[in-house]
N, C-alpha and C. Protein backbone atom coordinates (compact mmCIF):
# COMPACT_ATOMS: atom_id res chain seq x y z
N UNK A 1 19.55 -3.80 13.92
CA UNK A 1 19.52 -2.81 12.87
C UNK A 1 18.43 -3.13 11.85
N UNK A 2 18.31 -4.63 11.42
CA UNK A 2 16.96 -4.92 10.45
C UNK A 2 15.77 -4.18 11.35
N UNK A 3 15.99 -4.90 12.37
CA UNK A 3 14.32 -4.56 12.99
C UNK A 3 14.05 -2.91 13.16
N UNK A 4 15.10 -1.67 13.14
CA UNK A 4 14.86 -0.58 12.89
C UNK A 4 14.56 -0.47 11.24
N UNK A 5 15.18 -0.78 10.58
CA UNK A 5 15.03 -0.76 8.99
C UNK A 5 13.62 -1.13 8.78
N UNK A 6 12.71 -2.31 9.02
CA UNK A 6 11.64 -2.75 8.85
C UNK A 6 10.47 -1.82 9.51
N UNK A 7 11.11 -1.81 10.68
CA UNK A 7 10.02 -0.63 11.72
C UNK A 7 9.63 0.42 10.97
N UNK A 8 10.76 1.41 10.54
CA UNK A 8 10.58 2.57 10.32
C UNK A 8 10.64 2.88 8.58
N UNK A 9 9.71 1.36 7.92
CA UNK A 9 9.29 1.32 6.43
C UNK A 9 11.03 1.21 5.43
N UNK A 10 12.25 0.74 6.16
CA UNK A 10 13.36 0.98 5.39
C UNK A 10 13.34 0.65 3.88
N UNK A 11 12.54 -0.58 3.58
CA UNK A 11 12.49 -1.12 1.97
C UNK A 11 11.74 -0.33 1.40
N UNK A 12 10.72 0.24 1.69
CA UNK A 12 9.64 1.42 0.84
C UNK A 12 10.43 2.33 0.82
N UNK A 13 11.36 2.88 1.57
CA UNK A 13 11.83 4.21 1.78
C UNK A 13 13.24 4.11 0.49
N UNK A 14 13.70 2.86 0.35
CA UNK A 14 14.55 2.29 -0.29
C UNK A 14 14.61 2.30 -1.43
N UNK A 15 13.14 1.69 -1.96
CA UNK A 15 12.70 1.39 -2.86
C UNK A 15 12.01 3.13 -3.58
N UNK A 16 11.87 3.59 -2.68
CA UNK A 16 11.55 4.95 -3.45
C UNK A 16 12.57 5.78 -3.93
N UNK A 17 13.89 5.27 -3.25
CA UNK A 17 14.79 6.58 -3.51
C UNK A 17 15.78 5.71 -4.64
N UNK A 18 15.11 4.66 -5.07
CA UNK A 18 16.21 3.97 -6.55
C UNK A 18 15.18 4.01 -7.43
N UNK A 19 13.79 3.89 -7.09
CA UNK A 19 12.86 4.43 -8.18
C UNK A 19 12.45 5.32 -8.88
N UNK A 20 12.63 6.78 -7.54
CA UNK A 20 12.48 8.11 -8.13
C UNK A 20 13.32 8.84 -8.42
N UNK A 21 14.76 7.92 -7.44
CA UNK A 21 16.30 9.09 -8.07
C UNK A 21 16.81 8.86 -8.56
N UNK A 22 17.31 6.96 -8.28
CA UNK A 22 18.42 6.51 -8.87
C UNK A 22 18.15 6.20 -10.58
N UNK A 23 16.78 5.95 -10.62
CA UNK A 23 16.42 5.39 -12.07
C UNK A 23 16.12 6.43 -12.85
N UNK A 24 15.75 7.52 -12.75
CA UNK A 24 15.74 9.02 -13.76
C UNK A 24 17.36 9.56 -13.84
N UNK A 25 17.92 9.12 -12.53
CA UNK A 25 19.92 9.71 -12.56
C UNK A 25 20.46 8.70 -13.84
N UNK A 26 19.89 7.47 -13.63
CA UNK A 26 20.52 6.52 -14.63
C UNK A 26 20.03 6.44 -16.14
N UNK A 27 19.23 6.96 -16.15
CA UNK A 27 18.55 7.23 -17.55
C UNK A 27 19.16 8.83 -18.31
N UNK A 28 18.98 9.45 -17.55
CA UNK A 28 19.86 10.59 -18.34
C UNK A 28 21.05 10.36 -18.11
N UNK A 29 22.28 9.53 -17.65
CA UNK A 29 23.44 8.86 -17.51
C UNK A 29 23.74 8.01 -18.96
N UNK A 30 22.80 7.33 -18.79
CA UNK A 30 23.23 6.61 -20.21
C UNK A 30 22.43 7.29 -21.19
N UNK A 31 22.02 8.21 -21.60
CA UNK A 31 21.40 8.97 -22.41
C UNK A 31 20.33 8.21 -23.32
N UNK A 32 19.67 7.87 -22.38
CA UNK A 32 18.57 7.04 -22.86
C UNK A 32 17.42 8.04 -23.17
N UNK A 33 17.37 8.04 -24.43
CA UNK A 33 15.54 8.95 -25.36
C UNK A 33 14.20 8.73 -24.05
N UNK A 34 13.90 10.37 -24.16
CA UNK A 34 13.01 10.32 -23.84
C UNK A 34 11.69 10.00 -23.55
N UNK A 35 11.63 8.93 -24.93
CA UNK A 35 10.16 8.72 -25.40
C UNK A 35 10.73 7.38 -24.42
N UNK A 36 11.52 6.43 -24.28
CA UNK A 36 12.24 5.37 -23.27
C UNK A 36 11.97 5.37 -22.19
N UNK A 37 12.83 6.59 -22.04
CA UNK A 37 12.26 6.71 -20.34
C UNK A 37 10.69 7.14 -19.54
N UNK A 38 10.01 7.60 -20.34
CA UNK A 38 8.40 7.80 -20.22
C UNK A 38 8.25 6.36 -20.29
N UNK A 39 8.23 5.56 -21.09
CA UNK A 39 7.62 4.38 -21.58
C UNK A 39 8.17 3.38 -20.06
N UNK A 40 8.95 2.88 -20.46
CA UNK A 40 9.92 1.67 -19.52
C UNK A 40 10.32 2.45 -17.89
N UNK A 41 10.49 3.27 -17.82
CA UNK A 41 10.76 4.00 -16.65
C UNK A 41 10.00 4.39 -15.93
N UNK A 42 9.32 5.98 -16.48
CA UNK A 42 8.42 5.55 -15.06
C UNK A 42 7.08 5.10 -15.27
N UNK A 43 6.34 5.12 -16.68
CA UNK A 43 5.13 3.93 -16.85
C UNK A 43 5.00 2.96 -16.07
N UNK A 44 6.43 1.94 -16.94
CA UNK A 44 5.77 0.30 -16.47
C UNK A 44 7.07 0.31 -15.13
N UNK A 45 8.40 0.34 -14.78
CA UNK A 45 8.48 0.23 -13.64
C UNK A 45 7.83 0.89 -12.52
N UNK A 46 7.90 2.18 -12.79
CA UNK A 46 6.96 2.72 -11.35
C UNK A 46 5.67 2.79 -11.54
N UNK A 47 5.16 2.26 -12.56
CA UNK A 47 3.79 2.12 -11.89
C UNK A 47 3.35 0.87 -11.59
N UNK A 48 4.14 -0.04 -12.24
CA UNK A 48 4.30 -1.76 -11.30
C UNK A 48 4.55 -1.28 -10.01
N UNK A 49 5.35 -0.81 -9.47
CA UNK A 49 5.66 -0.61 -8.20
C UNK A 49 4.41 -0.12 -7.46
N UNK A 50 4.12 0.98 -7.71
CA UNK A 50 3.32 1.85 -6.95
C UNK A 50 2.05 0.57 -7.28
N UNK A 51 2.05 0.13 -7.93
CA UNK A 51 0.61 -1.23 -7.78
C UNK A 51 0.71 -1.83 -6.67
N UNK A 52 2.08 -2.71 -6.68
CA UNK A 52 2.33 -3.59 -6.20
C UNK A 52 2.52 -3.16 -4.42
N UNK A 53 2.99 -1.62 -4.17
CA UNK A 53 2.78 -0.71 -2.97
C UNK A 53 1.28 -0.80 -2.34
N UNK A 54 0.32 -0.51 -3.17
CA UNK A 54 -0.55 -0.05 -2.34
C UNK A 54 -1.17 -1.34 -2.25
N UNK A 55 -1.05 -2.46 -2.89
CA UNK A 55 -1.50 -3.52 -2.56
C UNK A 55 -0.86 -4.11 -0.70
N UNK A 56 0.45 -4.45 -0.82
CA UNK A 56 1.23 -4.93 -0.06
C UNK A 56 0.81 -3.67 1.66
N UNK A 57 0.73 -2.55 1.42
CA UNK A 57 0.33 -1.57 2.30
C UNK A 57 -0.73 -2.43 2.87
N UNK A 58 -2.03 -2.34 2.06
CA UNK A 58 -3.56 -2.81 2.28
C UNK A 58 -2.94 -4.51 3.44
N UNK A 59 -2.23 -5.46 2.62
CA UNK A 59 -2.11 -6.97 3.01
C UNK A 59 -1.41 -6.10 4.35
N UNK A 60 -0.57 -5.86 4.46
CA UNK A 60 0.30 -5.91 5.58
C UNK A 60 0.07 -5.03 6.65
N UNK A 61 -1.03 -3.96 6.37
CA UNK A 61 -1.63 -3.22 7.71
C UNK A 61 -0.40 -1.76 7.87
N UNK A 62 0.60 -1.70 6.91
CA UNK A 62 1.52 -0.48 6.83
C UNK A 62 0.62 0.37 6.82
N UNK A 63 1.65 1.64 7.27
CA UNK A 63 0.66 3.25 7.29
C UNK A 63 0.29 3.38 5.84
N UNK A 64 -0.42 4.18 5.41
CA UNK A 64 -1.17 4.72 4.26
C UNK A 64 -0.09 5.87 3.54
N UNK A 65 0.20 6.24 4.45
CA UNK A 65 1.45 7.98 4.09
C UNK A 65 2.74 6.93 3.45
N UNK A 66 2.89 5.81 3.59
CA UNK A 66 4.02 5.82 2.81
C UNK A 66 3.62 5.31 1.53
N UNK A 67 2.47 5.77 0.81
CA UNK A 67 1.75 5.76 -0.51
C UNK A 67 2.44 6.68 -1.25
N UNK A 68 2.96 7.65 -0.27
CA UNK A 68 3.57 9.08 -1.43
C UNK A 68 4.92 9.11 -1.30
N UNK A 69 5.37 8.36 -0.88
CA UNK A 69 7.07 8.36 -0.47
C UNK A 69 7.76 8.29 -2.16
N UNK A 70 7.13 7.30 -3.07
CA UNK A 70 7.68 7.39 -4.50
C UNK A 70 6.99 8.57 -5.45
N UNK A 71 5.63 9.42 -5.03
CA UNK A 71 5.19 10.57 -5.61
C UNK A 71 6.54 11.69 -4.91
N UNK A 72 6.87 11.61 -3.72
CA UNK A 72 6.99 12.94 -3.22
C UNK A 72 8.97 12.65 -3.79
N UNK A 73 9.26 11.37 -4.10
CA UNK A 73 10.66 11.51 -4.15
C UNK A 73 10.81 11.83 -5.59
N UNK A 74 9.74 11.25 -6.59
CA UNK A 74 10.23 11.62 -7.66
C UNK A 74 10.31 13.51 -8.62
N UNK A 75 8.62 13.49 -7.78
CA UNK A 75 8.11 15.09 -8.15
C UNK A 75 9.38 15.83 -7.86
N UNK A 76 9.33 15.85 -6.39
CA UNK A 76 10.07 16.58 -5.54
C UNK A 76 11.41 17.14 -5.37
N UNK A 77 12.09 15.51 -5.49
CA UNK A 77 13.66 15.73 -5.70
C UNK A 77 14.18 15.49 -6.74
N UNK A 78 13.56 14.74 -7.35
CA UNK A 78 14.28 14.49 -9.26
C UNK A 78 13.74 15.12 -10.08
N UNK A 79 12.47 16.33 -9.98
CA UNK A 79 11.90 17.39 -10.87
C UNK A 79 12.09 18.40 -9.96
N UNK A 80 12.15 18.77 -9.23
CA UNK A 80 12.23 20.30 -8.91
C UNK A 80 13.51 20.45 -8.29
N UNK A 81 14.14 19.69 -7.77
CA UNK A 81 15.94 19.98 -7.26
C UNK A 81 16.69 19.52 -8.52
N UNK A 82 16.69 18.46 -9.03
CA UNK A 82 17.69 17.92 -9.56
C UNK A 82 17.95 17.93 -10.85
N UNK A 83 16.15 18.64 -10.98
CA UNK A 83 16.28 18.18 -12.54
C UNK A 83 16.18 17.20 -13.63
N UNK A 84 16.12 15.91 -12.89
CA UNK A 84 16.09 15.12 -13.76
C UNK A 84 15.45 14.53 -14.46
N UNK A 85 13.90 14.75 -14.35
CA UNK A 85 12.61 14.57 -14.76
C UNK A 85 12.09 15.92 -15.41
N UNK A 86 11.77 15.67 -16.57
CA UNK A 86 10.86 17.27 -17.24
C UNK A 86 9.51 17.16 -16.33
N UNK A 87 9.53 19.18 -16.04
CA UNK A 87 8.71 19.46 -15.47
C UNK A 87 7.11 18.58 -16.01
N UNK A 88 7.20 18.95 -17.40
CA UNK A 88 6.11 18.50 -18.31
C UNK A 88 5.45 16.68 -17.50
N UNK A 89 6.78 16.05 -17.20
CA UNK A 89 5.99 14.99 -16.42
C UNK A 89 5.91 14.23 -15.32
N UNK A 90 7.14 15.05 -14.77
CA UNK A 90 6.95 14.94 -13.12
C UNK A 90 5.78 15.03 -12.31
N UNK A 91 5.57 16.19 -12.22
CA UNK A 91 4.43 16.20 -11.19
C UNK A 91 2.84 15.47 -11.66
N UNK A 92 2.72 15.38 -13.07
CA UNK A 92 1.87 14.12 -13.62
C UNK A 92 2.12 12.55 -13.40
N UNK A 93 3.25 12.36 -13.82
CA UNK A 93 3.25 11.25 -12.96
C UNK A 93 3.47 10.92 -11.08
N UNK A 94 3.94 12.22 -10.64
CA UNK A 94 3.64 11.99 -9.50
C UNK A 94 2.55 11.82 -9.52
N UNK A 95 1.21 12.78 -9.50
CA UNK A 95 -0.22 12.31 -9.69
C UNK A 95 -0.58 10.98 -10.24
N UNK A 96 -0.14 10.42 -11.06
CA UNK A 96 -0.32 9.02 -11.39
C UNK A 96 -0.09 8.06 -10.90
N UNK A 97 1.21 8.05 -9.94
CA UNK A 97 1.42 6.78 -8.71
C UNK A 97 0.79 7.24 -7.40
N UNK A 98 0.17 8.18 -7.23
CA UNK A 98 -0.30 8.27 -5.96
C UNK A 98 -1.92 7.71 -6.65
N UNK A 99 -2.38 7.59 -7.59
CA UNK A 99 -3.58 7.07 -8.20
C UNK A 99 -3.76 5.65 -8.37
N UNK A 100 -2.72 5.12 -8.69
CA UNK A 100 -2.28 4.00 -8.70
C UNK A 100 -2.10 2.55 -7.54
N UNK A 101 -1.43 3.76 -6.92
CA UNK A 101 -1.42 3.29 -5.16
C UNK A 101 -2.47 3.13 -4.65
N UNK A 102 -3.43 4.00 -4.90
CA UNK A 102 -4.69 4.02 -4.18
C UNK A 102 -5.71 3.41 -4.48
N UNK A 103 -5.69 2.85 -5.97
CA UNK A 103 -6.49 1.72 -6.41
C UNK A 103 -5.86 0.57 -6.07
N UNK A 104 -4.87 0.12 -5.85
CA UNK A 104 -4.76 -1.36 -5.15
C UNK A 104 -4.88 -1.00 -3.72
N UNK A 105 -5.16 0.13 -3.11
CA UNK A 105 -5.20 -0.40 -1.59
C UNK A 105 -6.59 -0.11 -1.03
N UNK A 106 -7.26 0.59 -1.75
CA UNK A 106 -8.99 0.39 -1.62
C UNK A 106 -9.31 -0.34 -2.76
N UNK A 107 -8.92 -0.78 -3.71
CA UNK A 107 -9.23 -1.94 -4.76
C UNK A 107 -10.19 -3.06 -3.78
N UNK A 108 -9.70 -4.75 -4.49
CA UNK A 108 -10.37 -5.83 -4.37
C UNK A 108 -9.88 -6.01 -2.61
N UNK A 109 -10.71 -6.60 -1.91
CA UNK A 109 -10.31 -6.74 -0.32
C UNK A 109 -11.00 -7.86 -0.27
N UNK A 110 -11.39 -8.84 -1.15
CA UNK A 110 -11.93 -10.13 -1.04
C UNK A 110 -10.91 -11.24 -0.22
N UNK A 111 -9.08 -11.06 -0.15
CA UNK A 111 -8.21 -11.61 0.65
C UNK A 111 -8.11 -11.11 2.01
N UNK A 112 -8.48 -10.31 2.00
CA UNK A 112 -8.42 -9.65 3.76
C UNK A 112 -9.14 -10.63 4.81
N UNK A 113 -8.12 -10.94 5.67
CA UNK A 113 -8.30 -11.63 6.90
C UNK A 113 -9.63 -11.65 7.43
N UNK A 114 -10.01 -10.14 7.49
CA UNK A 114 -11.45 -9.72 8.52
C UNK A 114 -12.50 -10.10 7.60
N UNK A 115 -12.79 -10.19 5.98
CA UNK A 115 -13.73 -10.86 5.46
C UNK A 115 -14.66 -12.05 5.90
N UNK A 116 -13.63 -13.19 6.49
CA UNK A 116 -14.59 -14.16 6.68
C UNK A 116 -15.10 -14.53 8.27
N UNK A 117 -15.25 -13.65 8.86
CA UNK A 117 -15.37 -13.81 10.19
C UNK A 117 -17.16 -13.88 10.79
N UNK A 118 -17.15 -13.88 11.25
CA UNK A 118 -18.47 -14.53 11.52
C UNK A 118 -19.30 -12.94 12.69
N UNK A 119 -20.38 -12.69 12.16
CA UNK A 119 -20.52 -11.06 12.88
C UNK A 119 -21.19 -11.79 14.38
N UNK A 120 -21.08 -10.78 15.24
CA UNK A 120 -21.51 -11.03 16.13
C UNK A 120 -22.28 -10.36 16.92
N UNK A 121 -23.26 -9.25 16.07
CA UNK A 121 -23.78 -8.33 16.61
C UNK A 121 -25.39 -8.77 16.88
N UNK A 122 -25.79 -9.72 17.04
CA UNK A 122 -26.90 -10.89 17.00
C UNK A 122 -26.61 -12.05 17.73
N UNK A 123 -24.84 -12.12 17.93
CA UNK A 123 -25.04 -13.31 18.72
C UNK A 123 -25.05 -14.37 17.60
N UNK A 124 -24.24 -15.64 18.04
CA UNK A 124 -24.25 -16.94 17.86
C UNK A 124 -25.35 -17.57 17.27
N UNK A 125 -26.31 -17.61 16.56
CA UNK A 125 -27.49 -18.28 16.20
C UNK A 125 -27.77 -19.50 15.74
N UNK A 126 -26.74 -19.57 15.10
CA UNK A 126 -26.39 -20.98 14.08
C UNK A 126 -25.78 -22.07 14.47
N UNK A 127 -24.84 -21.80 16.07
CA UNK A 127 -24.35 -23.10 16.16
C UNK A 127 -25.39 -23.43 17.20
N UNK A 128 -24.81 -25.00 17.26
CA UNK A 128 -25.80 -26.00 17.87
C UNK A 128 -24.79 -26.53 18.99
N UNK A 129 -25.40 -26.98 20.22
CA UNK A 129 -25.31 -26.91 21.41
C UNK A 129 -25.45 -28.87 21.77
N UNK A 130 -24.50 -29.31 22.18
CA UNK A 130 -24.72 -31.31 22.72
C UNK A 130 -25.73 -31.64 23.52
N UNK A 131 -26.06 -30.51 24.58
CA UNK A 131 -27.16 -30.47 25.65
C UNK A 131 -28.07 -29.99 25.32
N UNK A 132 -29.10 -30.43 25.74
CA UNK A 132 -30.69 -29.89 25.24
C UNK A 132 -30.98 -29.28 26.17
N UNK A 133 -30.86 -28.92 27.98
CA UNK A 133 -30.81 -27.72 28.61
C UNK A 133 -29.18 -27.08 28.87
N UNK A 134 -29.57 -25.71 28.19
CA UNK A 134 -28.05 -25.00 28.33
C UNK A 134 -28.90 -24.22 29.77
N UNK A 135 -27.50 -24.09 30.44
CA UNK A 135 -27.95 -23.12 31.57
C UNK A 135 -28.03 -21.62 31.22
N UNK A 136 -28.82 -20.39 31.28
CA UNK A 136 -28.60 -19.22 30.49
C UNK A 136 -28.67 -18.50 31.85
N UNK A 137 -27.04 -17.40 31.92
CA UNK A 137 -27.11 -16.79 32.61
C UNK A 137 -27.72 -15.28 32.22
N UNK A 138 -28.36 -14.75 33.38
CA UNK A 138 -29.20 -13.65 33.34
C UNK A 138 -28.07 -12.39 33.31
N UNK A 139 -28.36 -11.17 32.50
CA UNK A 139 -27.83 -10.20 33.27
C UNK A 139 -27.47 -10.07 34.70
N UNK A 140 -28.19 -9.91 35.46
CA UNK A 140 -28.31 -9.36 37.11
C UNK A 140 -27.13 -10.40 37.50
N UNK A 141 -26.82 -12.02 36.82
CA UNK A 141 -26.04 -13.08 37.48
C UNK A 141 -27.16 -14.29 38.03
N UNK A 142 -28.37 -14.10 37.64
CA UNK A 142 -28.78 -15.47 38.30
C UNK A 142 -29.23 -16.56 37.37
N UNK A 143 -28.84 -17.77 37.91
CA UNK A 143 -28.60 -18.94 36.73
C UNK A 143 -30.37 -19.20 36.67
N UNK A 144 -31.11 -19.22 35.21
CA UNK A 144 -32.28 -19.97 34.52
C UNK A 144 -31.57 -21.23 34.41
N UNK A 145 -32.73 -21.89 34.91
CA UNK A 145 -32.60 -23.40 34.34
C UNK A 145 -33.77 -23.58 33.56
């Protein structure tokens, strides 16, 4: 059951639906001020998140589409079904974590694996060889000595 949960993105999918539903349900629950929930809500938690998303996407080789899974849950179902987000900044901050997302995952790529690899479209040039005649095989297959 993990390995379906992991496969099919379960913690992003998870993580979007306590970010974009459960945490706007719980804020107008405890009747927490508006100017609060803009600030601490979805500012600095979801847009920590959505950082910390499109980074972890980029490291880990995840699809790209689950960049909008916390735009499309919050716009979507907690401003236009549920209500629980003013229109006024739903669909702006949806626009803002899908912006967000997308600067850490085309951001810095100086950690990426494929950076330090050595090109090979020239061929080997630089390393050095124990034998002073290497045998060089020909296209066609016949050995130069």
């Amino acid at each position: 059951m993990l390995k379906i949960f992991k496969k099919y993105y379960g913690y992003q999918w998870l993580a979007a639906f306590m970010l974009g539903l459960v945490l706007p349900f719980i804020g107008k629950l405890l009747s927490v001020s508006g100017l609060h929930k803009v600030i601490w809500f979805y500012l600095i938690i979801n847009g920590l998140y959505t950082l910390y998303l499109g980074y972890s996407v980029r490291k880990r080789g995840l699809s790209p589409l689950i960049l909008f899974a916390l735009p499309a849950v919050f716009s979507g179902i907690s401003t236009l079904l549920l209500h629980l987000v003013s229109h006024q900044y739903g669909f702006y901050f949806g626009l803002m974590y899908i912006v967000l997302s997308l600067f850490t995952f085309f951001g810095d790529t100086r950690d990426d694996p494929d950076e330090n690899q050595i090109p090979v479209e020239n061929g080997f040039r630089d390393l050095k060889s124990e034998t002073k005649n290497d045998g060089q095989v020909s296209v066609d297959g016949n050995l130069k000595v």
